[in-house]
Protein backbone atom coordinates (compact mmCIF):
# COMPACT_ATOMS: atom_id res chain seq x y z
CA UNK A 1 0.00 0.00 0.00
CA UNK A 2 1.51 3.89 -0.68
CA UNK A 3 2.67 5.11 2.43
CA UNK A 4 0.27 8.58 3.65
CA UNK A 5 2.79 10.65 2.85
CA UNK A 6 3.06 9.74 -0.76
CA UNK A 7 -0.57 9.53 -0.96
CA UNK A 8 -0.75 13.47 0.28
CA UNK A 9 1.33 13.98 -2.45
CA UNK A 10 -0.09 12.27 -5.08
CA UNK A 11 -3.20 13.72 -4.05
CA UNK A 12 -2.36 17.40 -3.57
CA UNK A 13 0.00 16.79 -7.27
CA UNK A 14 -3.45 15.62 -8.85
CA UNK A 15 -5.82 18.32 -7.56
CA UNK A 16 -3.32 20.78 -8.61
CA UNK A 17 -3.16 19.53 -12.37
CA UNK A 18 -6.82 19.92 -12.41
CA UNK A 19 -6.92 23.44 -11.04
CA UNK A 20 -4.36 24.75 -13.26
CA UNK A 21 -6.78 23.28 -15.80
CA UNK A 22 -9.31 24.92 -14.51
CA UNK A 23 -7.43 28.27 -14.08
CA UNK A 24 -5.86 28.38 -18.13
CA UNK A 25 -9.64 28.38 -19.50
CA UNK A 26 -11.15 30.46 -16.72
CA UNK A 27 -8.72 33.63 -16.54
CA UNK A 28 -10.15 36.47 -18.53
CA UNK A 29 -14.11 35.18 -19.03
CA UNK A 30 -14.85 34.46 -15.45
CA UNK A 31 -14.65 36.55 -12.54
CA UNK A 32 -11.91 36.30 -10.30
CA UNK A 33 -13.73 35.00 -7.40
CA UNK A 34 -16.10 32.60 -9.51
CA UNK A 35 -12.91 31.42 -10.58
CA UNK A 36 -11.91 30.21 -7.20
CA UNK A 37 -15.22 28.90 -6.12
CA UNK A 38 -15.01 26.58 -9.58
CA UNK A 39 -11.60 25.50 -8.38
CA UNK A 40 -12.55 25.15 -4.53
CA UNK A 41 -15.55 22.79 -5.69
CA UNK A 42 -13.76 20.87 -7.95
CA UNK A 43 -10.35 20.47 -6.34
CA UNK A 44 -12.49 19.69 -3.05
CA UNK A 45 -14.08 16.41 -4.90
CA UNK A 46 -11.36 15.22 -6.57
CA UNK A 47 -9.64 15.25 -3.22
CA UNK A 48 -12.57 13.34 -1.38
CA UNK A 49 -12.68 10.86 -4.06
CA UNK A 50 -9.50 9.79 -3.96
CA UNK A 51 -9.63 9.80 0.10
CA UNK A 52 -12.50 7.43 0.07
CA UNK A 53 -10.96 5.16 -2.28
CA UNK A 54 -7.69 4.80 -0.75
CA UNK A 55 -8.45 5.61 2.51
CA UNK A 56 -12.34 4.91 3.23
CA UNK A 57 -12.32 4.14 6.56
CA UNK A 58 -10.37 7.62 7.56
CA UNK A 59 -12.18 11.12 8.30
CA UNK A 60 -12.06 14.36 6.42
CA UNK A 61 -12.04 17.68 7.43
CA UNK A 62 -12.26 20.31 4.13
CA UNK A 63 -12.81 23.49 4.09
CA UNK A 64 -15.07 22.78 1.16
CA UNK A 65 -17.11 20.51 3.01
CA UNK A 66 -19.77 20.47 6.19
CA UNK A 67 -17.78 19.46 9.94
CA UNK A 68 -18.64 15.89 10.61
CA UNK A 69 -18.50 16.05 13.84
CA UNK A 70 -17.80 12.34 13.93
CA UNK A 71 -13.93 12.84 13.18
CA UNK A 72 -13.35 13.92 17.20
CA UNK A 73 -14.00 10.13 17.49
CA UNK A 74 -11.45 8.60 15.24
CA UNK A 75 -8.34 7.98 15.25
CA UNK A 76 -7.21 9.55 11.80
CA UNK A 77 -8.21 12.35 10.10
CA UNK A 78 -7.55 14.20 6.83
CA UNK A 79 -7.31 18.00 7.11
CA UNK A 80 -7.50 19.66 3.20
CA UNK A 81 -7.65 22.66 2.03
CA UNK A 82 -8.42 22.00 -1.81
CA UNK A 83 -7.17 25.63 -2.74
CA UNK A 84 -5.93 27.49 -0.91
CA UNK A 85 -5.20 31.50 -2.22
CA UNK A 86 -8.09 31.60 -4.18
CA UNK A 87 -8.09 34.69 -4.31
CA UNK A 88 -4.25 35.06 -6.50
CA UNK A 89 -5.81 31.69 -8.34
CA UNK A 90 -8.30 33.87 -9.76
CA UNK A 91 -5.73 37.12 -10.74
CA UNK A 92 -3.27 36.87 -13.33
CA UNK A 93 0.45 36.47 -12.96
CA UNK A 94 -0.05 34.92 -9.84
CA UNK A 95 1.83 32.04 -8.53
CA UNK A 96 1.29 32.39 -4.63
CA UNK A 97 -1.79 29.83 -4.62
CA UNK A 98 -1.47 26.05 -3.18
CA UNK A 99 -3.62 22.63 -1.96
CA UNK A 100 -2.98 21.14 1.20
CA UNK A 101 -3.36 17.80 2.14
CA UNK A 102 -2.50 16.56 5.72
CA UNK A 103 -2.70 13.33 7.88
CA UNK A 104 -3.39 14.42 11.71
CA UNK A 105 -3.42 10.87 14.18
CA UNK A 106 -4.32 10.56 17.51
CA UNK A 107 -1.63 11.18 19.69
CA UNK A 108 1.07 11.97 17.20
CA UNK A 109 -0.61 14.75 15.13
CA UNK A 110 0.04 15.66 12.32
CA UNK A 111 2.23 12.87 10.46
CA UNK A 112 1.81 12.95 6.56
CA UNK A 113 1.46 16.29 4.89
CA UNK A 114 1.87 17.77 1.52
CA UNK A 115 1.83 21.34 -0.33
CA UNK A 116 1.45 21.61 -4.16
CA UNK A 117 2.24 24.60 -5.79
CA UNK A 118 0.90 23.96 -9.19
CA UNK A 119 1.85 27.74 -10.73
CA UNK A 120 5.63 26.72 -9.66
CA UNK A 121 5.40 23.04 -10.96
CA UNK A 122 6.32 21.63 -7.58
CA UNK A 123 5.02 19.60 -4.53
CA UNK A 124 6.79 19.53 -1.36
CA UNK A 125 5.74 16.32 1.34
CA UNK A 126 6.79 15.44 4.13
CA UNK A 127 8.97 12.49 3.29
CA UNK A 128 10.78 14.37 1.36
CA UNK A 129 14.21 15.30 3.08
CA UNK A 130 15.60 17.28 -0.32
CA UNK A 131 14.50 20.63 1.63
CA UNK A 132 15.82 19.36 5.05
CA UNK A 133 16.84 22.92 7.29
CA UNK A 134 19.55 22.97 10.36
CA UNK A 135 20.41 25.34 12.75
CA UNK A 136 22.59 28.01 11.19
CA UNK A 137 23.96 31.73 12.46
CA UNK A 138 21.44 33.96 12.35
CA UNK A 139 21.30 36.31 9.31
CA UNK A 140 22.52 39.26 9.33
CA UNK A 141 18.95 40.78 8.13
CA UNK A 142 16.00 38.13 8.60
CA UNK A 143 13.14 38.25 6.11
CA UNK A 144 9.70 38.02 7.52
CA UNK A 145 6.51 37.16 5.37
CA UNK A 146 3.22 38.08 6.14
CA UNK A 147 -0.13 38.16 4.64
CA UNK A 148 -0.80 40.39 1.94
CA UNK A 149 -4.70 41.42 3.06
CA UNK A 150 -4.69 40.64 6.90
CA UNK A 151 -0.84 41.49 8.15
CA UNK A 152 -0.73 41.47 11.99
CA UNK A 153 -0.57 44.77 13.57
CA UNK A 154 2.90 44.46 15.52
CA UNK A 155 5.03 42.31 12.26
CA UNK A 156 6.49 46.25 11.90
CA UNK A 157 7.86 46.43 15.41
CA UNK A 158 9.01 43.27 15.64
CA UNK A 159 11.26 43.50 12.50
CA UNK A 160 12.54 46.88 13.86
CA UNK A 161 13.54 44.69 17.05
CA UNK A 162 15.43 41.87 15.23
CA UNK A 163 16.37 44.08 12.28
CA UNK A 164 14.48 42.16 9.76
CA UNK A 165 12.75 42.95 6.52
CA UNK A 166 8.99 41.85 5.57
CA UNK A 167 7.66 41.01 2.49
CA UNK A 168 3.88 39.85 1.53
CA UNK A 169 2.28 37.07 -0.08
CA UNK A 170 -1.08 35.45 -0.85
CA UNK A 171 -1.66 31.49 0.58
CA UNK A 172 -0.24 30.31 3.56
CA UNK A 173 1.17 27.07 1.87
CA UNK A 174 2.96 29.58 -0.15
CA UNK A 175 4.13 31.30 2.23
CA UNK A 176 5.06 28.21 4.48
CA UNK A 177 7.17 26.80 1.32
CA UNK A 178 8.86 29.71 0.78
CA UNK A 179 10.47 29.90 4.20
CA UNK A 180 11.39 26.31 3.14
CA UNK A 181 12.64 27.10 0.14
CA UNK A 182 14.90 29.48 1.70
CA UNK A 183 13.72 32.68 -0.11
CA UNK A 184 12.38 33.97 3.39
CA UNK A 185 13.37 33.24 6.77
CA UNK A 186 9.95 33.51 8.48
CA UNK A 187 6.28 33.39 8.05
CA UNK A 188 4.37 34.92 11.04
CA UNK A 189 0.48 35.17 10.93
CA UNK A 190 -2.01 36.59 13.54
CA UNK A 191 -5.05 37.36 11.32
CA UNK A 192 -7.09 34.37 12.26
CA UNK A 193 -6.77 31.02 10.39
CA UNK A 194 -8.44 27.87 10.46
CA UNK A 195 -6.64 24.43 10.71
CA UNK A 196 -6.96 23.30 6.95
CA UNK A 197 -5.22 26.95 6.08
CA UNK A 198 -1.78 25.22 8.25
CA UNK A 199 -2.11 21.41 8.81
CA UNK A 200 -0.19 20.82 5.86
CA UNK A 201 2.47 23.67 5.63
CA UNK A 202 3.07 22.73 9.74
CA UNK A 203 4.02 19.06 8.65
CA UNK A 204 6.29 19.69 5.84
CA UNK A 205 7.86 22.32 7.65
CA UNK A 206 8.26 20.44 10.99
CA UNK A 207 9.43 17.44 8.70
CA UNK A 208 12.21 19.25 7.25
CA UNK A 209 13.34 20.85 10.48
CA UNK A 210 11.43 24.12 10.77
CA UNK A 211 10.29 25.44 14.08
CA UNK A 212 6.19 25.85 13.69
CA UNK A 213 4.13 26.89 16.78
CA UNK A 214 1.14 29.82 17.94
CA UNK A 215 2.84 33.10 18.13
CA UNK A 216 2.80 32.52 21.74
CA UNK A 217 5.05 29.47 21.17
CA UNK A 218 2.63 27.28 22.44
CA UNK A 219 1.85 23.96 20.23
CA UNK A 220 -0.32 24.18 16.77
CA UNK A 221 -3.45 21.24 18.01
CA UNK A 222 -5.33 19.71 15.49
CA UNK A 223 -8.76 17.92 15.20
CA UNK A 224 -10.01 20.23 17.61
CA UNK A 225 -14.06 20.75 18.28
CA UNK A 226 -14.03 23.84 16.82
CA UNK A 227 -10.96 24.07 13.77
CA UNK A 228 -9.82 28.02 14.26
CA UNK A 229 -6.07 28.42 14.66
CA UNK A 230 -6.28 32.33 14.73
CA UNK A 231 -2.16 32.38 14.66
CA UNK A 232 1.30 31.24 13.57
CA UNK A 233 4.93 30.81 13.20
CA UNK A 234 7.12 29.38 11.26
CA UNK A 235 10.90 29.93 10.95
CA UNK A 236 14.41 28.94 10.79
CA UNK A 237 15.09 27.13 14.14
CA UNK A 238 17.58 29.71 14.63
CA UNK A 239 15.05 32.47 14.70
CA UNK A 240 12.35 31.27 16.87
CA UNK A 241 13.68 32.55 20.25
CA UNK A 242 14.67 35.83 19.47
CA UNK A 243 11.01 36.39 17.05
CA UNK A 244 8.69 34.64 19.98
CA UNK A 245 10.54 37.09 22.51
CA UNK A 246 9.84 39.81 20.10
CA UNK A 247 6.17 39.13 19.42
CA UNK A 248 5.65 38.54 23.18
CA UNK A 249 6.61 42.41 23.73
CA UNK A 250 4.49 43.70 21.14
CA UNK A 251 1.35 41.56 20.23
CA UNK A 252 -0.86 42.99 22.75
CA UNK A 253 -4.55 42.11 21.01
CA UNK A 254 -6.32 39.57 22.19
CA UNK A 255 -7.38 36.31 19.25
CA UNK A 256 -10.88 36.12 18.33
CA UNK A 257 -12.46 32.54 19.17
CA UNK A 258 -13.51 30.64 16.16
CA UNK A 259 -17.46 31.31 16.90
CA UNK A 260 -16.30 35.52 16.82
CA UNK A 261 -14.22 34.69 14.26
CA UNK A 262 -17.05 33.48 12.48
CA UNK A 263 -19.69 36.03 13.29
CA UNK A 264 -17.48 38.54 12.66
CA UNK A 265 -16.58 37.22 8.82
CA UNK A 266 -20.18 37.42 8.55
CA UNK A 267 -20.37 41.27 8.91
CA UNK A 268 -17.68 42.08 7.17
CA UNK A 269 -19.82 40.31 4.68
CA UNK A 270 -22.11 42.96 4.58
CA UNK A 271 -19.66 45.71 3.80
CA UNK A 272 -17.72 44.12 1.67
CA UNK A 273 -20.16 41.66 -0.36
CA UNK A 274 -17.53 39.33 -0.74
CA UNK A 275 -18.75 35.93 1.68
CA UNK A 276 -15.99 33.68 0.27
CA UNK A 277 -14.99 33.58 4.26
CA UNK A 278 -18.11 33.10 5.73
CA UNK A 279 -18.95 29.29 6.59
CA UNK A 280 -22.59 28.93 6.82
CA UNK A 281 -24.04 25.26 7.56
CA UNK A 282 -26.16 24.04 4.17
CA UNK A 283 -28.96 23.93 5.78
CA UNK A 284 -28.52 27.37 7.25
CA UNK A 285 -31.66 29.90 8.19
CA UNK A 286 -32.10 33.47 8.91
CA UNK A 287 -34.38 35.45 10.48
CA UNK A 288 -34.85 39.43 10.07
CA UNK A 289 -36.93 41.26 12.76
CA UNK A 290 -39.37 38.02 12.43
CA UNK A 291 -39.06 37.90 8.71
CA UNK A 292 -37.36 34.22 7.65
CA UNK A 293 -34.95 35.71 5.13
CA UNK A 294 -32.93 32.89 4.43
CA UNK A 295 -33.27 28.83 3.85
CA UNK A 296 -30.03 27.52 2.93
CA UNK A 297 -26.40 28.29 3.41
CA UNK A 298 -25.92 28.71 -0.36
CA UNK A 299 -29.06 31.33 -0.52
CA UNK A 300 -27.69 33.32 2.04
CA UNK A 301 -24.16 33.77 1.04
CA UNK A 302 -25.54 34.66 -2.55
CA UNK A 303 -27.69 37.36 -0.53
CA UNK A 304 -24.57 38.86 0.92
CA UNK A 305 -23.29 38.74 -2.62
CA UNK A 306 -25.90 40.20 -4.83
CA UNK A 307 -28.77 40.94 -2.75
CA UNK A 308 -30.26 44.47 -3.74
CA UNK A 309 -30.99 45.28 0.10
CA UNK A 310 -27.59 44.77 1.19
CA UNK A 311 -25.97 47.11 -2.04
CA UNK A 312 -26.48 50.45 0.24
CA UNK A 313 -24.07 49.48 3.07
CA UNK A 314 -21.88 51.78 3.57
CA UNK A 315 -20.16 50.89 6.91
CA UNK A 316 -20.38 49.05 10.24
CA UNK A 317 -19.19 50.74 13.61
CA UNK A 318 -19.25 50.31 16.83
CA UNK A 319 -19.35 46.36 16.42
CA UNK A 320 -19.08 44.19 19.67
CA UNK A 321 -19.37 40.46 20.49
CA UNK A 322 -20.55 38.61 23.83
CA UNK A 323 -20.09 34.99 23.04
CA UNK A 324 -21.55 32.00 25.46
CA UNK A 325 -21.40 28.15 24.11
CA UNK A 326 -22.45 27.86 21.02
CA UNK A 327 -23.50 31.49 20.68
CA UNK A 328 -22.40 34.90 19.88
CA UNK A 329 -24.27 38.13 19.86
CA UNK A 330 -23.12 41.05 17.76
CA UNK A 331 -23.95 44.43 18.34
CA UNK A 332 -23.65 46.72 16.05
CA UNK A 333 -24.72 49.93 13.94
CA UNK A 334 -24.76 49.79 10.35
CA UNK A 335 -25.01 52.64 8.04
CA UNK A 336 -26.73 52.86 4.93
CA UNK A 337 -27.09 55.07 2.06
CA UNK A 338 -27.07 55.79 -1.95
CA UNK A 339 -23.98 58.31 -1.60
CA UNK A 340 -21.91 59.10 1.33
CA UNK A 341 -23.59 62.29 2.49
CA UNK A 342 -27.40 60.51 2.61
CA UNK A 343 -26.70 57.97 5.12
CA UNK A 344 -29.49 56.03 7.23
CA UNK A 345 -27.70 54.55 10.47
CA UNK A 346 -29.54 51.56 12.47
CA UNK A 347 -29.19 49.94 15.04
CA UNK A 348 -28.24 46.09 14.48
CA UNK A 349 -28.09 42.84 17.79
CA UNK A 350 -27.38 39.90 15.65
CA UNK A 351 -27.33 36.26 17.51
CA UNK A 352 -25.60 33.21 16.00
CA UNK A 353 -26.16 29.91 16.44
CA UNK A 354 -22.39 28.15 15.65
CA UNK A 355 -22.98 24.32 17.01
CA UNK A 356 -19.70 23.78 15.79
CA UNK A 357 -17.63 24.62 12.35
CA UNK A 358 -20.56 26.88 10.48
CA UNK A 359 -22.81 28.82 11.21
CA UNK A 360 -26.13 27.43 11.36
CA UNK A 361 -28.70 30.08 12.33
CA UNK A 362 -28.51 33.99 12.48
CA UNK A 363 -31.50 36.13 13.71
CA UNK A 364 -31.44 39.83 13.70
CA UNK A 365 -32.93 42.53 15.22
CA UNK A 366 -32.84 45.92 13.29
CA UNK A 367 -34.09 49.14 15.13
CA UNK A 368 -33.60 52.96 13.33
CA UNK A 369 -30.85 55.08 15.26
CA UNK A 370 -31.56 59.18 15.07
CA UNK A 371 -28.65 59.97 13.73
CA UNK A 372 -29.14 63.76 15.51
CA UNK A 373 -29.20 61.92 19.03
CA UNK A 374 -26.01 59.99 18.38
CA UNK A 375 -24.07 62.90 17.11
CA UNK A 376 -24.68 64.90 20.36
């Protein structure tokens, strides 16, 4: 039988053929971020196909797929993220776009992992020791990658502290590989991420001799009830002491939980119209001042999307979260309007239902604010 590791591989090699497929006839006549959802969907079945052929009696966890809640029972489970950077997939000229494919195990973790990179013709696993790192003398200026569209707030200060540089990048698998590679020295993230987005960089890196932990140095769990990883570092061995000391001086905000994490997704939602981030269960409902607005996951992502009533939001403020079990409340005030100078502001106390890895209910309460009275 082909060991897991070679299987990852395979896998994540396969999946990326098909997206760069996917990608040649799709750039310039689709949309960008139709483009990505056509890869998601189909690099997410081609991966579960394969799974349950060579490995039926294993559980998934995809990005692209509902939580089975049954995998916190087994013994191994597959953590995928069938594309990951779909957003550069869908952009020209863009290389920074990956699959992951890992192999977490009860009581060892994660132990068979690979990263394609299909725009760079390459696919780096775990048993793979041609990328193997040591301990070296620190360089004399460290290069730090971060995320492109969600960089954390103290990467500046802690570069000015070890006198490193920092460069940004789309995908964390690219990202991951590229501190592997050698091209940068470190990869630090604090934007909130979800296991699937670092399962698989985490065990190629560790594989080859990497140091990977939360930015607090603390281990990276997997299979967890709820799969948010909101941070991350990965590095040359060499560099982990002196960057953990440095982000323990100046990474002062606190992590969303995954439930926030999720809520809040959702509301940027509404400002943005861009729900490629929002997990909502398929059978999903919503409920507006008693009004059922919503039946499925799929309707009300596309209502975030497209929907005429949600094309006049200008901006949310004053946004905070009370969370308890499976439940967060947001409160919020959202303000409306055709042009920036006729704005309508009201008043918004939103309460999710997140059982565990989407969101499966949302009911909202809308009131009118006087804008006069909240001025004074």
């Amino acid at each position: 039988m082909i060991t897991d590791a070679r299987l990852a591989a395979d896998i994540a090699s396969g999946a990326g053929a098909l997206l760069l497929d996917i990608r040649t006839a799709g750039l310039g006549s689709a949309d960008g971020r139709e483009l990505g959802r056509r890869g998601d969907i189909a690099a997410d079945a081609f991966i579960l196909g394969k799974l349950a052929a060579e490995r039926p009696e294993d559980a998934i966890l995809s990005e692209e797929s509902a939580d089975d809640r049954s995998r916190l029972e087994r013994s191994r489970v597959w953590i995928i993220d069938p594309l990951d950077g779909s957003k550069e997939y869908g952009l020209p000229g863009h290389s920074d776009w990956a699959v992951h494919v890992a192999l977490w195990e009860r009581g060892r973790g994660i132990t068979a992992a690979a990263v394609a990179q299909p725009a760079l013709g390459a696919v780096y696993a775990s048993d793979d020791d041609s990328h193997a790192v040591h301990a070296e003398q620190l360089p004399a200026r460290p290069r730090i990658v971060v995320s492109a569209s969600r960089p954390p707030a103290f990467v500046d200060a802690v570069a000015t502290d070890i006198g490193a540089e920092v460069s940004t990048m789309g995908s964390a698998g690219a990202k991951a590989m590229a501190v592997l590679r050698g091209d940068v020295d470190a990869y630090i993230h604090a934007g909130g991420q979800w296991e699937w987005d670092s399962a698989a960089p985490v065990g190629v890196a560790v594989a080859a001799g990497l140091h990977c932990s939360r930015i607090d140095g603390t281990p990276l769990d997997y299979n967890e009830s709820h799969p948010y990883l909101p941070d991350l570092l990965i590095c040359r061995p060499e560099l982990a002491a002196p960057l953990l000391a440095a982000i323990a001086k100046h990474a002062t905000d606190t992590a969303d939980s995954g439930r926030v994490a999720m809520a809040r997704a959702y509301i940027d939602a509404l400002v943005s119209h861009d729900a490629t981030k929002v997990r909502l269960a398929d059978n999903a409902w919503r409920v507006e001042n008693g009004q059922h607005t919503g039946e499925s996951g799929a309707f009300i992502r596309d209502e975030l999307e497209n929907g005429l009533q949600y094309q006049a939001i200008q901006a949310v403020h004053d946004l905070s979260f009370h969370e308890w079990g499976d439940n967060v409340v947001a409160r919020f005030v959202l303000d409306l309007g055709a042009t920036p100078t006729e704005v309508t502001s009201v008043r918004i106390t939103e309460h999710f239902d997140i059982p565990a890895g989407a969101i499966q209910s949302v009911m909202a309460i809308i009131e009118p604010v006087a804008i006069e009275r909240e001025n004074r």
